[in-house]
C-alpha atoms as a PDB file:
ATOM      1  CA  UNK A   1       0.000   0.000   0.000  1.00  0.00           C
ATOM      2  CA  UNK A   2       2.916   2.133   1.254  1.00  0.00           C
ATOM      3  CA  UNK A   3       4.730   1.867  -2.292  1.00  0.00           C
ATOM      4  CA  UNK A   4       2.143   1.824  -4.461  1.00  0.00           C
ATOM      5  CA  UNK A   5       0.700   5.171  -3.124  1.00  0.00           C
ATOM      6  CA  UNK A   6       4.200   6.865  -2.598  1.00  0.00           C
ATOM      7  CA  UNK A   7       4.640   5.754  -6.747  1.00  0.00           C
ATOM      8  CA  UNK A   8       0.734   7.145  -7.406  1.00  0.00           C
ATOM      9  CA  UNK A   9       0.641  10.643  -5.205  1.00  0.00           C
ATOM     10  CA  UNK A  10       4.562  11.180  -5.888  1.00  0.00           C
ATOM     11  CA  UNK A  11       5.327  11.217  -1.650  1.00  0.00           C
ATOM     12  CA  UNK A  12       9.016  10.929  -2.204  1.00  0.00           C
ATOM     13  CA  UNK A  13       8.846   8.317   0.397  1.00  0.00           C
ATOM     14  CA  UNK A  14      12.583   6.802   0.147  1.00  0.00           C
ATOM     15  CA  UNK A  15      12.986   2.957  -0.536  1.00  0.00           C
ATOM     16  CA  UNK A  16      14.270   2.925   3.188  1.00  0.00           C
ATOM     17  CA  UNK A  17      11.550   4.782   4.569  1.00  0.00           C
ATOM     18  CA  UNK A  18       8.871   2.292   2.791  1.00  0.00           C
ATOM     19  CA  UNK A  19      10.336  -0.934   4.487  1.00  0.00           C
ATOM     20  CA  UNK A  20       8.627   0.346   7.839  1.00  0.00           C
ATOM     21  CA  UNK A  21       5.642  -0.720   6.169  1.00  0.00           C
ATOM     22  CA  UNK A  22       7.105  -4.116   6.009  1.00  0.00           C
ATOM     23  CA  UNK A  23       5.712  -5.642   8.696  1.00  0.00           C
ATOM     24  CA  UNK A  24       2.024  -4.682   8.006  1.00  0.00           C
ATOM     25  CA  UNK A  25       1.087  -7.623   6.032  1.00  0.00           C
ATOM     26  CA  UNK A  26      -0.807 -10.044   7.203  1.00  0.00           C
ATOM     27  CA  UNK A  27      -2.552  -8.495   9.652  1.00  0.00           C
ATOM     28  CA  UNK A  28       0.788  -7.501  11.207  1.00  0.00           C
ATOM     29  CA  UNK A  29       1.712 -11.237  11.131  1.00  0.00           C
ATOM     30  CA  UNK A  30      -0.823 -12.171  13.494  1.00  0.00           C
ATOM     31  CA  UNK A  31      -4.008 -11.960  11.478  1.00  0.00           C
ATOM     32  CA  UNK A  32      -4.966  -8.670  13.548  1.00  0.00           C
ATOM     33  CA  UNK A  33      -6.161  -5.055  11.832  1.00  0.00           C
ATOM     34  CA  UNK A  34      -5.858  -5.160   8.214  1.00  0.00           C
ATOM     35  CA  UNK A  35      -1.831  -3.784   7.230  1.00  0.00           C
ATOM     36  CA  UNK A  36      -3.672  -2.500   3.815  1.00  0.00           C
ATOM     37  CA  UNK A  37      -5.800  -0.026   5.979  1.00  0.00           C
ATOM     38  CA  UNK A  38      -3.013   0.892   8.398  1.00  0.00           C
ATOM     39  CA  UNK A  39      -0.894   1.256   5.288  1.00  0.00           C
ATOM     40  CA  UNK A  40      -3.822   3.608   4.003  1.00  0.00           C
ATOM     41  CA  UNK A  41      -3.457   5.695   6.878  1.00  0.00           C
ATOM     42  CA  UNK A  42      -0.083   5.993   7.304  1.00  0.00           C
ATOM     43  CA  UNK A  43      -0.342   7.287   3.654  1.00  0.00           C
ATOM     44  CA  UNK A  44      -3.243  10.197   4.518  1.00  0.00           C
ATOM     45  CA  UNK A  45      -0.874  11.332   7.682  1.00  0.00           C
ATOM     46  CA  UNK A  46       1.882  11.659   5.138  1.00  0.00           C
ATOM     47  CA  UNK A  47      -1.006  13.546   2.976  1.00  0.00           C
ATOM     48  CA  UNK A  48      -2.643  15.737   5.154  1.00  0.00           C
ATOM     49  CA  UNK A  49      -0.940  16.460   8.035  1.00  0.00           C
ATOM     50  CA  UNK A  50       0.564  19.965   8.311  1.00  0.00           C
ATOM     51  CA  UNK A  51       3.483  19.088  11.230  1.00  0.00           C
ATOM     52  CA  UNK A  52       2.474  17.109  13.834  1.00  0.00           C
ATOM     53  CA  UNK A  53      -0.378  15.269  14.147  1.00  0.00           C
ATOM     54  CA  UNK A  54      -2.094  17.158  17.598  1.00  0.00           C
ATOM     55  CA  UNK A  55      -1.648  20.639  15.408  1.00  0.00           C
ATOM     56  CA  UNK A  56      -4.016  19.193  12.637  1.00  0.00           C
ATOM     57  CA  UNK A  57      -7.093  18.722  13.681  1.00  0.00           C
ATOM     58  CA  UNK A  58      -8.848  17.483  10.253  1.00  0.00           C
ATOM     59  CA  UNK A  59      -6.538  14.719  10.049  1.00  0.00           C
ATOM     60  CA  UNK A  60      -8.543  13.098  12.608  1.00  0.00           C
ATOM     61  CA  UNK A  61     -12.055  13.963  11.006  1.00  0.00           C
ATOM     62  CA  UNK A  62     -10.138  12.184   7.825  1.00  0.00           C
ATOM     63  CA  UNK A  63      -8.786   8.931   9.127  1.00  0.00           C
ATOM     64  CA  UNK A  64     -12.536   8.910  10.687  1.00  0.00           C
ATOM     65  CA  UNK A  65     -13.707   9.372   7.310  1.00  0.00           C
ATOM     66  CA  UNK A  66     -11.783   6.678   5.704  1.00  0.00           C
ATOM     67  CA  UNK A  67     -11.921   4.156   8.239  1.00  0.00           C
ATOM     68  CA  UNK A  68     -15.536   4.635   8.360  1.00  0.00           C
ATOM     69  CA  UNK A  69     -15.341   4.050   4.469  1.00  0.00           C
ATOM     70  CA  UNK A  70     -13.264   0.736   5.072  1.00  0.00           C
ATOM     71  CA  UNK A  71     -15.432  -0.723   7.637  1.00  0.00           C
ATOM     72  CA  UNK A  72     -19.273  -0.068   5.368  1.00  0.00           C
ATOM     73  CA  UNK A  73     -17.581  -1.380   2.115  1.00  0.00           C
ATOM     74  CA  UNK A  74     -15.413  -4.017   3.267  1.00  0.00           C
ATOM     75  CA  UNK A  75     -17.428  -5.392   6.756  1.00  0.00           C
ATOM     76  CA  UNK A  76     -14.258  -5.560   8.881  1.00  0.00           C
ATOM     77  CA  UNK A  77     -10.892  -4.435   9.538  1.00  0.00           C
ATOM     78  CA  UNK A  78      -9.675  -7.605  10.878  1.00  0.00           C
ATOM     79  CA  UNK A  79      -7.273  -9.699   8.531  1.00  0.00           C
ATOM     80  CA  UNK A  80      -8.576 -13.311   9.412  1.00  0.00           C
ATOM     81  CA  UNK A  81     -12.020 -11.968   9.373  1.00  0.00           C
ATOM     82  CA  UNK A  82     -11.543 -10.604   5.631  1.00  0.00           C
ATOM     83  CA  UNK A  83      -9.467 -12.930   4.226  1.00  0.00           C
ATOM     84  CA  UNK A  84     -12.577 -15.587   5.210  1.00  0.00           C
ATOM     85  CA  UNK A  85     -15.135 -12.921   3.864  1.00  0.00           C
ATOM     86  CA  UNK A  86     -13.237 -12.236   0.300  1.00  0.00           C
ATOM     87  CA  UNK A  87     -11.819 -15.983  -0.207  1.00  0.00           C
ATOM     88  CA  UNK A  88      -8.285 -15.037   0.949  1.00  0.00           C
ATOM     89  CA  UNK A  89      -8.091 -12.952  -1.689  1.00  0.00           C
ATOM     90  CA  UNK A  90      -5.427 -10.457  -0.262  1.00  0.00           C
ATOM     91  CA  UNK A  91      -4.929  -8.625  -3.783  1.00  0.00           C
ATOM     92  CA  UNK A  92      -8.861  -7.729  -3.938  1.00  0.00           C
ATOM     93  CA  UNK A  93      -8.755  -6.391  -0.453  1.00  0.00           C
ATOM     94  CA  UNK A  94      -5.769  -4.275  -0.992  1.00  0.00           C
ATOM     95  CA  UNK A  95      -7.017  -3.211  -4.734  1.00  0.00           C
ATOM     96  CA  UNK A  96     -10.013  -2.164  -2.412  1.00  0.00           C
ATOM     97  CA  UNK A  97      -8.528  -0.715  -0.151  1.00  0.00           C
ATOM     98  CA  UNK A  98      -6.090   1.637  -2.898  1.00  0.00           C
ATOM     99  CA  UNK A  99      -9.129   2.546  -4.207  1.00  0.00           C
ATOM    100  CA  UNK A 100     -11.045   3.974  -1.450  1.00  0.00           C
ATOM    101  CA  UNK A 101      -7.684   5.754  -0.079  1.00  0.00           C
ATOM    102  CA  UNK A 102      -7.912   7.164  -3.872  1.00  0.00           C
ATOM    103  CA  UNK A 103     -11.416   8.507  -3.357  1.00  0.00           C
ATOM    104  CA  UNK A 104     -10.641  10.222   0.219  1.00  0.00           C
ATOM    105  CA  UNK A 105      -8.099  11.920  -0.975  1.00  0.00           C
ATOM    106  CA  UNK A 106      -9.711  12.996  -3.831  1.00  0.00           C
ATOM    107  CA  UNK A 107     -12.248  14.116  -1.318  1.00  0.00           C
ATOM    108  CA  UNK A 108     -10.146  15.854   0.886  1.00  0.00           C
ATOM    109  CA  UNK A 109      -7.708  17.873  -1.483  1.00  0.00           C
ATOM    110  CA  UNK A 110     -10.426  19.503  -3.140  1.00  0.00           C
END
């Protein structure tokens, strides 16, 4: 999620910098919240946020946004629980997942 968005929205995010995203896959290892989603919101920090995250208040009302977004479209934000839901089809989820962090942003620069 990281790389691909750094690539689409032209972060500059370094190579190095992206491998802290390593570990979000698969539910963090452990089958827990979703690494596409946390990936997602890593990305709209790196986005929005103005300096630090307590001075920007709308980053908050954003992640809310998206999160909310995640949750009605995809039914959970557990790995285990969407991997059984979608077939363990981990490439759907995080297509999904791209594309709704698309459409917030969209939302949210205009």
């Amino acid at each position: 999620m990281v790389c691909g968005a750094n690539k689409a929205y032209n972060l500059g995010i370094t190579r190095e910098d992206q491998k802290m995203a390593a570990s979000l896959g698969g539910g963090m290892a452990v089958r827990g919240t979703c690494g596409a989603m946390i990936g997602a919101v890593m990305i709209l920090g790196r986005i929005f946020a103005i300096e630090k995250a307590h001075k920007c208040p709308h980053l908050k009302d954003i992640v809310k946004d998206y999160i909310d977004y995640f949750d009605k479209q995809l039914c959970s934000r557990e790995c285990y629980e969407l991997r059984a839901m979608h077939k363990n089809d981990c490439n759907m989820i995080i297509a999904e997942t791209a594309k709704m962090l698309d459409e917030v942003i969209t939302k949210y620069s205009n």
